[in-house]
N, C-alpha and C. Protein backbone atom coordinates (compact mmCIF):
# COMPACT_ATOMS: atom_id res chain seq x y z
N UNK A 1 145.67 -92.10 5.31
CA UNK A 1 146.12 -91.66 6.62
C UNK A 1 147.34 -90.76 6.40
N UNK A 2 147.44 -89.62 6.51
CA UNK A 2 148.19 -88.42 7.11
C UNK A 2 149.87 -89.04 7.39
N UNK A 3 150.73 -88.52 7.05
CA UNK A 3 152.16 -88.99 8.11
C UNK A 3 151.99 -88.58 9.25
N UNK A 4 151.92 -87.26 9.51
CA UNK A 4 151.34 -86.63 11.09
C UNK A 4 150.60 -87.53 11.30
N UNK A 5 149.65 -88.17 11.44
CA UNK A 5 148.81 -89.23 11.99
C UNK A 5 149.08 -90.33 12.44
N UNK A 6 150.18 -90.72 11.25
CA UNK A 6 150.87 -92.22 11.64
C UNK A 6 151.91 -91.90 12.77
N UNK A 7 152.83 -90.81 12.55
CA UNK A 7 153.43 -90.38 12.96
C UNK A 7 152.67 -90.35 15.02
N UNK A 8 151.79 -89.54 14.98
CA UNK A 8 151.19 -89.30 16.34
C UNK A 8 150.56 -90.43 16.77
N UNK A 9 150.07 -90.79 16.38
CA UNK A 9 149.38 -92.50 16.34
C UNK A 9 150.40 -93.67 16.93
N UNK A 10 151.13 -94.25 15.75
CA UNK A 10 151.88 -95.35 16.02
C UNK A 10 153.18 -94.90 16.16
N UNK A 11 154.17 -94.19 15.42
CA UNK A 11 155.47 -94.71 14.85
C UNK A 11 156.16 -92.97 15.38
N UNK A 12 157.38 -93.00 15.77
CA UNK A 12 158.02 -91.84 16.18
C UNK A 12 159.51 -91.75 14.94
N UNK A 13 159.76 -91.02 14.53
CA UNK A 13 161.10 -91.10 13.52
C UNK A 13 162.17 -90.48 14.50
N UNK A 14 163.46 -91.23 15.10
CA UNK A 14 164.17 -90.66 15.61
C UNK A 14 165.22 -90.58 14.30
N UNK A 15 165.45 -88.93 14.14
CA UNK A 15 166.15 -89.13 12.74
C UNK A 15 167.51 -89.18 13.20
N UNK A 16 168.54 -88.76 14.41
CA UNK A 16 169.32 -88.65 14.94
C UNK A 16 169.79 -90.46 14.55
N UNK A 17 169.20 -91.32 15.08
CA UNK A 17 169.23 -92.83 14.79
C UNK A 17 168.76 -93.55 13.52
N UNK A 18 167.89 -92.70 12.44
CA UNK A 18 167.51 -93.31 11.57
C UNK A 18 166.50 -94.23 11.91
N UNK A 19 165.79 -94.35 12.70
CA UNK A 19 165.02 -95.29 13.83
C UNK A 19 163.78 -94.69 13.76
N UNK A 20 162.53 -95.77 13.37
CA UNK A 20 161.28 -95.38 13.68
C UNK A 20 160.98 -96.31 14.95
N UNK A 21 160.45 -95.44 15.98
CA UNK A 21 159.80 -96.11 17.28
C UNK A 21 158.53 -96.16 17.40
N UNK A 22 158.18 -97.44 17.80
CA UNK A 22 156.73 -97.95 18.04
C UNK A 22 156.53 -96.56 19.64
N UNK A 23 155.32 -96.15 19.33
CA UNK A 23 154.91 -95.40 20.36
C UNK A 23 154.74 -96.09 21.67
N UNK A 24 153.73 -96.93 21.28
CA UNK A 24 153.18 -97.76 22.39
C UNK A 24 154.12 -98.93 22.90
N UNK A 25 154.95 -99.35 22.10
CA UNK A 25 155.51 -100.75 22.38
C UNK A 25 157.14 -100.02 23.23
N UNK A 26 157.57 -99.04 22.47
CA UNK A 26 158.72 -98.35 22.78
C UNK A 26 159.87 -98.96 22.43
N UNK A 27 159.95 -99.49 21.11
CA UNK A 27 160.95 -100.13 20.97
C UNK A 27 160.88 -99.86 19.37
N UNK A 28 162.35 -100.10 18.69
CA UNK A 28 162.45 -99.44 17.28
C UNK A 28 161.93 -100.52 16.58
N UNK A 29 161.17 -100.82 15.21
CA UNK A 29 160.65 -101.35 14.51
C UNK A 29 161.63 -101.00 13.11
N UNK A 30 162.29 -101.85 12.40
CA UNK A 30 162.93 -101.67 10.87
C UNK A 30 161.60 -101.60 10.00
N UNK A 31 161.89 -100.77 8.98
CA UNK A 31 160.95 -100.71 8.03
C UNK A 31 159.84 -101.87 7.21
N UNK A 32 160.49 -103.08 7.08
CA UNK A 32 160.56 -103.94 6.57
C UNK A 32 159.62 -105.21 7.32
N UNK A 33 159.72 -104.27 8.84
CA UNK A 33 158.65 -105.32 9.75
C UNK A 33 157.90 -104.85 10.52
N UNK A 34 157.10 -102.86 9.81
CA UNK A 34 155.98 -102.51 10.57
C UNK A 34 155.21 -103.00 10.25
N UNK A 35 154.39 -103.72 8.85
CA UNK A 35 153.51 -104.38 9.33
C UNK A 35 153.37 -105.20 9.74
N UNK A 36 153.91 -106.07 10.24
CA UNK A 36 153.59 -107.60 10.56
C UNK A 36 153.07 -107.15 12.34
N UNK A 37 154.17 -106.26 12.69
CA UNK A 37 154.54 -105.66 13.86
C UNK A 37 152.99 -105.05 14.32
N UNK A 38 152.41 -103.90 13.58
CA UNK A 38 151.56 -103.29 13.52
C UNK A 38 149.99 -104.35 13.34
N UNK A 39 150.69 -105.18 12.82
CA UNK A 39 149.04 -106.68 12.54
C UNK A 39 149.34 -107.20 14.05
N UNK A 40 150.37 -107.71 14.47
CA UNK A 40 150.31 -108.64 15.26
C UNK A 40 150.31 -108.24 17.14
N UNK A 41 151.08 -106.66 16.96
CA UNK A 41 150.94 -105.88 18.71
C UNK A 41 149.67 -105.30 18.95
N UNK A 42 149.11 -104.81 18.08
CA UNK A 42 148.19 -103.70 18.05
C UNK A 42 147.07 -104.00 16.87
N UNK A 43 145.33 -103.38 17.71
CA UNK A 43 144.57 -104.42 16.78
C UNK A 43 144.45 -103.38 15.17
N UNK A 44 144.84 -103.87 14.43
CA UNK A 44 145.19 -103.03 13.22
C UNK A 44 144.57 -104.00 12.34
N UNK A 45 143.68 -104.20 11.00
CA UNK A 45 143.26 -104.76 10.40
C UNK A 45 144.55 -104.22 9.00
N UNK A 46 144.60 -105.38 8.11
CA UNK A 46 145.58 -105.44 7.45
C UNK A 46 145.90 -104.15 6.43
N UNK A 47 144.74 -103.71 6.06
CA UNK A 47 145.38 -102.42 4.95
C UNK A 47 145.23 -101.36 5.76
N UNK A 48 144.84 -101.02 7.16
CA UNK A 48 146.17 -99.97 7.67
C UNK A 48 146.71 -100.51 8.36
N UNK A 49 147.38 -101.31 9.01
CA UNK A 49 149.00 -101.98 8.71
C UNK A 49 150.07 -101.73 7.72
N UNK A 50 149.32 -102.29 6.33
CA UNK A 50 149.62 -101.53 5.28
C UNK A 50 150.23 -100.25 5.08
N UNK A 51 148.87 -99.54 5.08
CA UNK A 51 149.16 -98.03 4.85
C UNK A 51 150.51 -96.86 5.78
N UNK A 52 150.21 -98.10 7.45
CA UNK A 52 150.79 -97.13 8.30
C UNK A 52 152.93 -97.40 7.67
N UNK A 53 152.74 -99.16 7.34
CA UNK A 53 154.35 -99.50 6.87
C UNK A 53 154.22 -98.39 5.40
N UNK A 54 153.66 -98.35 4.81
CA UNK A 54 154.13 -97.36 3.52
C UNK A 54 154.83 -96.24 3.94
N UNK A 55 153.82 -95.44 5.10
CA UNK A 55 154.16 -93.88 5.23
C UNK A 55 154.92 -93.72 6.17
N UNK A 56 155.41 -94.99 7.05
CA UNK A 56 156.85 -94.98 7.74
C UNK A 56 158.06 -95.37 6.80
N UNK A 57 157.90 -96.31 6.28
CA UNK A 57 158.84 -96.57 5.42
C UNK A 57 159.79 -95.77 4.37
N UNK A 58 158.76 -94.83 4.25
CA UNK A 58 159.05 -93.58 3.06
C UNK A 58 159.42 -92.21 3.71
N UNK A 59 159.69 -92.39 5.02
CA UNK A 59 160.31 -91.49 6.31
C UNK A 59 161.91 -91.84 5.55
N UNK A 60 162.62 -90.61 5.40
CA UNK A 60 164.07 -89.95 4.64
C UNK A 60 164.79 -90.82 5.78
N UNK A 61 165.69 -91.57 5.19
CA UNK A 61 166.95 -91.84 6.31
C UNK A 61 166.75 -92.76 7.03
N UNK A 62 165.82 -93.33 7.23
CA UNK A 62 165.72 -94.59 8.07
C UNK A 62 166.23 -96.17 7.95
N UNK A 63 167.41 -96.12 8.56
CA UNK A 63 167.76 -97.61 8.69
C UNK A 63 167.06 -98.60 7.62
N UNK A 64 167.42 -99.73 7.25
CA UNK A 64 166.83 -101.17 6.37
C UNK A 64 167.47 -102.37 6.68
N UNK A 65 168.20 -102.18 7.86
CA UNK A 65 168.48 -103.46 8.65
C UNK A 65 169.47 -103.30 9.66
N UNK A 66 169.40 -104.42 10.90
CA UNK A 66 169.76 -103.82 11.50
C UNK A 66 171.02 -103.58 12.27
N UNK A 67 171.83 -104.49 11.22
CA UNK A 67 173.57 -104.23 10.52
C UNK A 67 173.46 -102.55 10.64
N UNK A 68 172.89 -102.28 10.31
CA UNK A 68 173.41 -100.35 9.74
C UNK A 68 173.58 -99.67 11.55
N UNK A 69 172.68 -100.09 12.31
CA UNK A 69 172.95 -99.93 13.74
C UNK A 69 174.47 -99.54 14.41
N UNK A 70 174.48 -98.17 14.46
CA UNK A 70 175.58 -98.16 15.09
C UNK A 70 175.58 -97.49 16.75
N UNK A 71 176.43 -98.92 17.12
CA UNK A 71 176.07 -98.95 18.67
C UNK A 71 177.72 -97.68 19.20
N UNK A 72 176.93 -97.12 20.47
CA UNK A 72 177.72 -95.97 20.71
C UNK A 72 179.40 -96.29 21.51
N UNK A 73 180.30 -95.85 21.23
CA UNK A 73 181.35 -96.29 21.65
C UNK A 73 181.63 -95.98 23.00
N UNK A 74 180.88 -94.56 23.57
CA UNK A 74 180.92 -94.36 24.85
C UNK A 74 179.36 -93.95 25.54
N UNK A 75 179.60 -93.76 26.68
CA UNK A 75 178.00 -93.92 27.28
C UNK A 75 177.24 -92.68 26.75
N UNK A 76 175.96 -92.40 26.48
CA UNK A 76 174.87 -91.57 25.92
C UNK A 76 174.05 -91.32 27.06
N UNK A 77 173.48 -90.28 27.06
CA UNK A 77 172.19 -89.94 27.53
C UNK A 77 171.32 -91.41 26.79
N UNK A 78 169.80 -91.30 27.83
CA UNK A 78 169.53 -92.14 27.30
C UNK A 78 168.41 -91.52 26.31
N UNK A 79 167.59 -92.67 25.41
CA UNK A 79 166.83 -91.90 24.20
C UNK A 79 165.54 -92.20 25.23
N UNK A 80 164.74 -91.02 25.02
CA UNK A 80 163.78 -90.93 25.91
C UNK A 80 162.32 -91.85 25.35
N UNK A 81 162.37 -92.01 24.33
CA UNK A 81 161.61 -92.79 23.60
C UNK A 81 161.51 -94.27 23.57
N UNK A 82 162.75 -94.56 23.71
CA UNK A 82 163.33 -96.24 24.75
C UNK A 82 163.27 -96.49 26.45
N UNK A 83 162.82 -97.89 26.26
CA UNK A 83 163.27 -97.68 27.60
C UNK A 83 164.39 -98.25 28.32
N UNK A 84 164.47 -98.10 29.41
CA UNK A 84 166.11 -98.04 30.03
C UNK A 84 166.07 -99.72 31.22
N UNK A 85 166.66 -100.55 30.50
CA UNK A 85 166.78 -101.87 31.17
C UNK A 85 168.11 -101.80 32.54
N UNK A 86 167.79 -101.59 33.22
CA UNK A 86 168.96 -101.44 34.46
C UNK A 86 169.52 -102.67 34.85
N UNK A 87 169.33 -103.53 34.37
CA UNK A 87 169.46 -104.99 34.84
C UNK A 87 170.32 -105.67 33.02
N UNK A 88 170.31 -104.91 32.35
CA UNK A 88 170.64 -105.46 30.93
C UNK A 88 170.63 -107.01 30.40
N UNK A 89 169.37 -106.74 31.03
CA UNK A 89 168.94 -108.05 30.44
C UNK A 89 168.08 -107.97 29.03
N UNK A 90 167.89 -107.13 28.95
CA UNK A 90 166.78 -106.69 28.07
C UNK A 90 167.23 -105.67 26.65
N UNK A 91 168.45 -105.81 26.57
CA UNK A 91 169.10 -104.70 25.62
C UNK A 91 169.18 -105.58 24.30
């Protein structure tokens, strides 16, 4: 499978954040837990699960836990790829 594929498919690289985002789920996934993520949201049989955590994983710059997260000191636009909890319950 293609990076463009995985890429258009499942996983978005926000490189600005170091952050790969689940397309469908809309929420960032660490490297370390697309597949389980990818087996268990979405019906994915295990070796592309596999394949899709390799060719995200090997995306330049991306976060490896989520200590490295750096939260913004003043307010941001929001990332359009997230979604926006108005009630912050959900952050």
């Amino acid at each position: 499978m293609a990076e463009s594929s995985v890429r258009g498919q499942h996983f978005e690289h926000l490189v600005e954040y170091a952050l790969a985002v689940c397309r469908e789920c809309q929420h960032g996934v660490l490297p370390s837990h697309i597949k389980s993520h990818v087996q268990r949201a979405h019906p994915a049989k295990r070796k592309q699960a596999k394949a899709i955590a390799e060719e995200v994983g090997n995306w330049a710059g991306l976060m490896q836990y989520a200590g490295e997260l750096e939260v913004p000191s003043q307010v941001i636009e929001p990332i359009h790829q997230l979604p926006v909890y108005e009630d912050g319950l959900m952050c």
